[in-house]
PDB file of N, CA and C in Angstrom:
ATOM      1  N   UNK A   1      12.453 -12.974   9.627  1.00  0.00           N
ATOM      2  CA  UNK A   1      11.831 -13.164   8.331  1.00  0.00           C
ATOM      3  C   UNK A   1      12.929 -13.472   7.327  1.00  0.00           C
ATOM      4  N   UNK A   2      12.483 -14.603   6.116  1.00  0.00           N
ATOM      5  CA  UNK A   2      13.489 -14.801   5.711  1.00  0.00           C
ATOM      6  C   UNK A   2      13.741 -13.603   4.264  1.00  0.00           C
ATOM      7  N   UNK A   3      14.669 -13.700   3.206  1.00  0.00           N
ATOM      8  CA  UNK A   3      15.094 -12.979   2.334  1.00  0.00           C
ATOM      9  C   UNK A   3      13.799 -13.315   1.468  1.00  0.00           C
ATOM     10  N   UNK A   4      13.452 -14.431   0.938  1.00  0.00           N
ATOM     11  CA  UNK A   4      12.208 -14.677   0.300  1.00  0.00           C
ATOM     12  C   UNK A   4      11.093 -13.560   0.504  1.00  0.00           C
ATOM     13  N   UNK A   5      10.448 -14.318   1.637  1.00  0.00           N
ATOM     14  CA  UNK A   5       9.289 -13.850   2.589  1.00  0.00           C
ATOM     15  C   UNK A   5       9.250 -12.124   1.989  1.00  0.00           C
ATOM     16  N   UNK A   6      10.725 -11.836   2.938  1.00  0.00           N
ATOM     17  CA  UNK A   6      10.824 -10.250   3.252  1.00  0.00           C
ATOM     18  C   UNK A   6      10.826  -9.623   1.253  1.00  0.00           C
ATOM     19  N   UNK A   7      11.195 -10.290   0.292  1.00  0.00           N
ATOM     20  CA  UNK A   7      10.607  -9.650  -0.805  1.00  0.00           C
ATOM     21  C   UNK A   7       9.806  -9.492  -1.346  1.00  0.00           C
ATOM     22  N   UNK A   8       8.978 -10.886  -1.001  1.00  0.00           N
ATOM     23  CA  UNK A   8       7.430 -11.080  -1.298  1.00  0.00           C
ATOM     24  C   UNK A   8       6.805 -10.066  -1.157  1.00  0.00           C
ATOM     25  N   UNK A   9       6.533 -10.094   0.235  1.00  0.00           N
ATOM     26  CA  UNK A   9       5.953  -8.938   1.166  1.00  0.00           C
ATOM     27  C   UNK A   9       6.410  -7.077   0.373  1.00  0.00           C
ATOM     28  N   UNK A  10       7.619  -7.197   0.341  1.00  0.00           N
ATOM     29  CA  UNK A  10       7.849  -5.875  -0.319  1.00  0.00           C
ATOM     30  C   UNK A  10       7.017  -5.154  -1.463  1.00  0.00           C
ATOM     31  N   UNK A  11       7.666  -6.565  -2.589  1.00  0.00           N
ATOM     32  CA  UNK A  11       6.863  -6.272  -3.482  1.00  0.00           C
ATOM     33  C   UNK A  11       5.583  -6.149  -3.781  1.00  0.00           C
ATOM     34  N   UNK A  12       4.688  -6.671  -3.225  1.00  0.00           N
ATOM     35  CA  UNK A  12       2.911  -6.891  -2.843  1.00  0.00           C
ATOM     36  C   UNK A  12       3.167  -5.177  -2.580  1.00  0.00           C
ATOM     37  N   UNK A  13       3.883  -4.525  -1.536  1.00  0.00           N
ATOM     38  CA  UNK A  13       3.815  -3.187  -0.887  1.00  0.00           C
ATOM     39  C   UNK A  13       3.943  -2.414  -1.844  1.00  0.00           C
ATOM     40  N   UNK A  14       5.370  -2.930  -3.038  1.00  0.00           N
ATOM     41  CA  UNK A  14       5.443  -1.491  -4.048  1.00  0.00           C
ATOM     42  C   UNK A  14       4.363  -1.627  -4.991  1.00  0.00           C
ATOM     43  N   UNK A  15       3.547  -2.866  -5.423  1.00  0.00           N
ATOM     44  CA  UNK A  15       2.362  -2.493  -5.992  1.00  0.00           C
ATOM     45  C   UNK A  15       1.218  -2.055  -5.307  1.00  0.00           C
ATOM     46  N   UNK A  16       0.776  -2.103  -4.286  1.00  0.00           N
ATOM     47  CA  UNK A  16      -0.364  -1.371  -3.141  1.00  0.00           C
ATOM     48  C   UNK A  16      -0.250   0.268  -3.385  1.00  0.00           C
ATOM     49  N   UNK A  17       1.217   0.367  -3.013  1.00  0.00           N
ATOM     50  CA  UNK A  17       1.447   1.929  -3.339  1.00  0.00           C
ATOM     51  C   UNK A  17       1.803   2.468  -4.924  1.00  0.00           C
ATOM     52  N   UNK A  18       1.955   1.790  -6.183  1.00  0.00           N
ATOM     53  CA  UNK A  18       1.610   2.252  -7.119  1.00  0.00           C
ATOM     54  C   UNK A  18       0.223   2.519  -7.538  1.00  0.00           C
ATOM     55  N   UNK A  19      -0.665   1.391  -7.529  1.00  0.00           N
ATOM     56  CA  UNK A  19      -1.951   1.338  -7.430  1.00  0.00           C
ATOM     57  C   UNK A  19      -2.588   2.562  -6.819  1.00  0.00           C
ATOM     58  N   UNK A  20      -2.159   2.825  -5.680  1.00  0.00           N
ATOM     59  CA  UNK A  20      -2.854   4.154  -4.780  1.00  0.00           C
ATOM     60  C   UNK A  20      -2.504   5.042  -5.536  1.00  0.00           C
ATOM     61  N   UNK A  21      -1.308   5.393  -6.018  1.00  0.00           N
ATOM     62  CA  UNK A  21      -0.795   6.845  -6.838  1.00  0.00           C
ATOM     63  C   UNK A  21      -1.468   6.837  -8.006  1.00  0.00           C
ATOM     64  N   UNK A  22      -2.292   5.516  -8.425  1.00  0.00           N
ATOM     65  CA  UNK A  22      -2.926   5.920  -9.986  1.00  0.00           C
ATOM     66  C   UNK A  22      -4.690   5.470  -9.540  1.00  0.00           C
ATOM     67  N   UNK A  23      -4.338   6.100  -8.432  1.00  0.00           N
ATOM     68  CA  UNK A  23      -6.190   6.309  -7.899  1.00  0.00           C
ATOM     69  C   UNK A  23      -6.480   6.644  -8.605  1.00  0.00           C
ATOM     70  N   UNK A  24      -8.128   6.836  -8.823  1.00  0.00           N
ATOM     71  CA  UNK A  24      -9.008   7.999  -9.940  1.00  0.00           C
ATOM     72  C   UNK A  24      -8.920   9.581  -9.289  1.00  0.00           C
ATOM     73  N   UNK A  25      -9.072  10.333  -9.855  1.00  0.00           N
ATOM     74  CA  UNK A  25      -8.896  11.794  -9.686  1.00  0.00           C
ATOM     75  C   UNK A  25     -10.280  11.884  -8.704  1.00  0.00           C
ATOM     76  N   UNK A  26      -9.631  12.748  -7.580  1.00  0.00           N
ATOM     77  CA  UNK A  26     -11.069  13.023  -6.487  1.00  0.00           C
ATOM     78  C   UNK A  26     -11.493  11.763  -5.236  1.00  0.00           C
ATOM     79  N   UNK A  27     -10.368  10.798  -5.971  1.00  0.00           N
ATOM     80  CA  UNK A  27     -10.463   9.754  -4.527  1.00  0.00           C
ATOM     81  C   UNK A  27      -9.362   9.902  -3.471  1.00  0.00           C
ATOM     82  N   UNK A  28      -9.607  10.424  -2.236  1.00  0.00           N
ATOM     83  CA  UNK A  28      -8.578  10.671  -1.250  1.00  0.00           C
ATOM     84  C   UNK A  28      -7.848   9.393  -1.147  1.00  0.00           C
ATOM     85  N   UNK A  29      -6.644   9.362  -0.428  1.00  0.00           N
ATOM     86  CA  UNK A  29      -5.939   8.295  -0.084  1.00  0.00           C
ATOM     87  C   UNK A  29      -6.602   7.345   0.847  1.00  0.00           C
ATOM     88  N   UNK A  30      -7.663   8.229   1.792  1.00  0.00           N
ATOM     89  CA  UNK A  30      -8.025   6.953   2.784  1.00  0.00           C
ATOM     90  C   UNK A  30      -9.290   6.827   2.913  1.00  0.00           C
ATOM     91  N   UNK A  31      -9.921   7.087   1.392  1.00  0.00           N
ATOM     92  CA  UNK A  31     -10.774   6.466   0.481  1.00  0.00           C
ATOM     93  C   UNK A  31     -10.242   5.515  -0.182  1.00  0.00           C
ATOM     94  N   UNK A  32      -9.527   5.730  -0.928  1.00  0.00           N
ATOM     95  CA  UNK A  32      -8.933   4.232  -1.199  1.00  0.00           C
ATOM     96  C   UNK A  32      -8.742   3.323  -1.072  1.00  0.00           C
ATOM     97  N   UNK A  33      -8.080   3.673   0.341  1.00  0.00           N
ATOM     98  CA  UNK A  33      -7.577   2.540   1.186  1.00  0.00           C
ATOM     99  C   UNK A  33      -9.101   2.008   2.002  1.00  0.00           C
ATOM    100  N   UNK A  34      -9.494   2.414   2.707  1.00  0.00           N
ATOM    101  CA  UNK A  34     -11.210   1.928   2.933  1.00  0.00           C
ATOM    102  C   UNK A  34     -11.608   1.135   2.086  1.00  0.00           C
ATOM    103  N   UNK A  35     -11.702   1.537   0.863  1.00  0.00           N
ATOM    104  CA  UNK A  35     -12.078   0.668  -0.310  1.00  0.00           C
ATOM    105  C   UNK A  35     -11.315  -0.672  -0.727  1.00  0.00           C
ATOM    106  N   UNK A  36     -10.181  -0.421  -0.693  1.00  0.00           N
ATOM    107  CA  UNK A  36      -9.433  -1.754  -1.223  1.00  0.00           C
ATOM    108  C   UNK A  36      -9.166  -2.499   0.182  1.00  0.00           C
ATOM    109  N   UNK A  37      -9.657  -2.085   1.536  1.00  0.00           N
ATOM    110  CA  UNK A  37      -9.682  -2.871   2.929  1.00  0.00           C
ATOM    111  C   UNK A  37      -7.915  -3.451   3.181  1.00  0.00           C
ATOM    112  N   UNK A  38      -7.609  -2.343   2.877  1.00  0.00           N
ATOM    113  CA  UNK A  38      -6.415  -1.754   3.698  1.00  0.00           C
ATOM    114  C   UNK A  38      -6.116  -1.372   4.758  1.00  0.00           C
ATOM    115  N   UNK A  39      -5.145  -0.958   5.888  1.00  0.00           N
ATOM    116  CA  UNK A  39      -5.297  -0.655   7.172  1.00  0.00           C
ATOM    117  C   UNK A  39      -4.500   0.691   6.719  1.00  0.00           C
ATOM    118  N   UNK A  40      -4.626   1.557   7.107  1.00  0.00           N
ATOM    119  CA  UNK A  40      -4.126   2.632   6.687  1.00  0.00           C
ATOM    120  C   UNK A  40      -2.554   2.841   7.855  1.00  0.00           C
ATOM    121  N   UNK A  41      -2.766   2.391   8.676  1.00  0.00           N
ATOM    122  CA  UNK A  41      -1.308   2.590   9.896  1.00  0.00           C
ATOM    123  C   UNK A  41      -0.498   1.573   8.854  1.00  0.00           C
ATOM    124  N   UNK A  42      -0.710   0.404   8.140  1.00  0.00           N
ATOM    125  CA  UNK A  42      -0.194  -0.427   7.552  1.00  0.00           C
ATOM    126  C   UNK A  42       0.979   0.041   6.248  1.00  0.00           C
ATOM    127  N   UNK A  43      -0.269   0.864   5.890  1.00  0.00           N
ATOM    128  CA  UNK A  43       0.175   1.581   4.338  1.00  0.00           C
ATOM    129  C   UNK A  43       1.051   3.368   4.536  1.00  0.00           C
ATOM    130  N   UNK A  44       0.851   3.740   5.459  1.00  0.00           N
ATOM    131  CA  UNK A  44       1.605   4.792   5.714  1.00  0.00           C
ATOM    132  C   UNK A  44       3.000   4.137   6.684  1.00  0.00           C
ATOM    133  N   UNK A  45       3.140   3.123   7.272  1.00  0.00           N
ATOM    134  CA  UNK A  45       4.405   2.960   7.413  1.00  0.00           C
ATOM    135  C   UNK A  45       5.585   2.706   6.808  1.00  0.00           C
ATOM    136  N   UNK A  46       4.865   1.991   5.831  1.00  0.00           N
ATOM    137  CA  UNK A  46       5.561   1.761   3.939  1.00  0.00           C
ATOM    138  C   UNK A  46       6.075   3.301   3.458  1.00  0.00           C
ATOM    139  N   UNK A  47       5.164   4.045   3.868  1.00  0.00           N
ATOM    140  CA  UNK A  47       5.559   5.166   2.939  1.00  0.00           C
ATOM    141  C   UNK A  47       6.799   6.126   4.046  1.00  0.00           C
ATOM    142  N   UNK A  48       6.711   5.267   5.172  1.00  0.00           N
ATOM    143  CA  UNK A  48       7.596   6.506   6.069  1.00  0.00           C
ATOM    144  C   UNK A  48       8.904   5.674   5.727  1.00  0.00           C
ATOM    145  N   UNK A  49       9.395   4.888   5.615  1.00  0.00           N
ATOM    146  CA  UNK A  49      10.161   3.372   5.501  1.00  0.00           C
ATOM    147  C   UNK A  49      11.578   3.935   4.422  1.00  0.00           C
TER     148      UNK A  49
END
């Protein structure tokens, strides 16, 4: 992957996971993610990373 690509991609990721942290109060994480048709193995590897 090139340097481009691979920031693109990043950045799309650090807004996915800001977005999730300013869920509404009482929506689980994988409510969220269900909702915005996310893969959740997708979005927790970001966060192990």
């Amino acid at each position: 992957m090139d340097k481009i690509t691979h920031e693109a991609r990043l950045n799309n990721w650090k807004h996915i996971v800001e977005e999730c942290n300013n869920r509404p109060h009482g929506v689980t994480v994988k409510q969220w993610l269900n909702d915005n048709a996310i893969f959740n193995c997708h979005f927790l590897s970001t966060q192990n990373a």
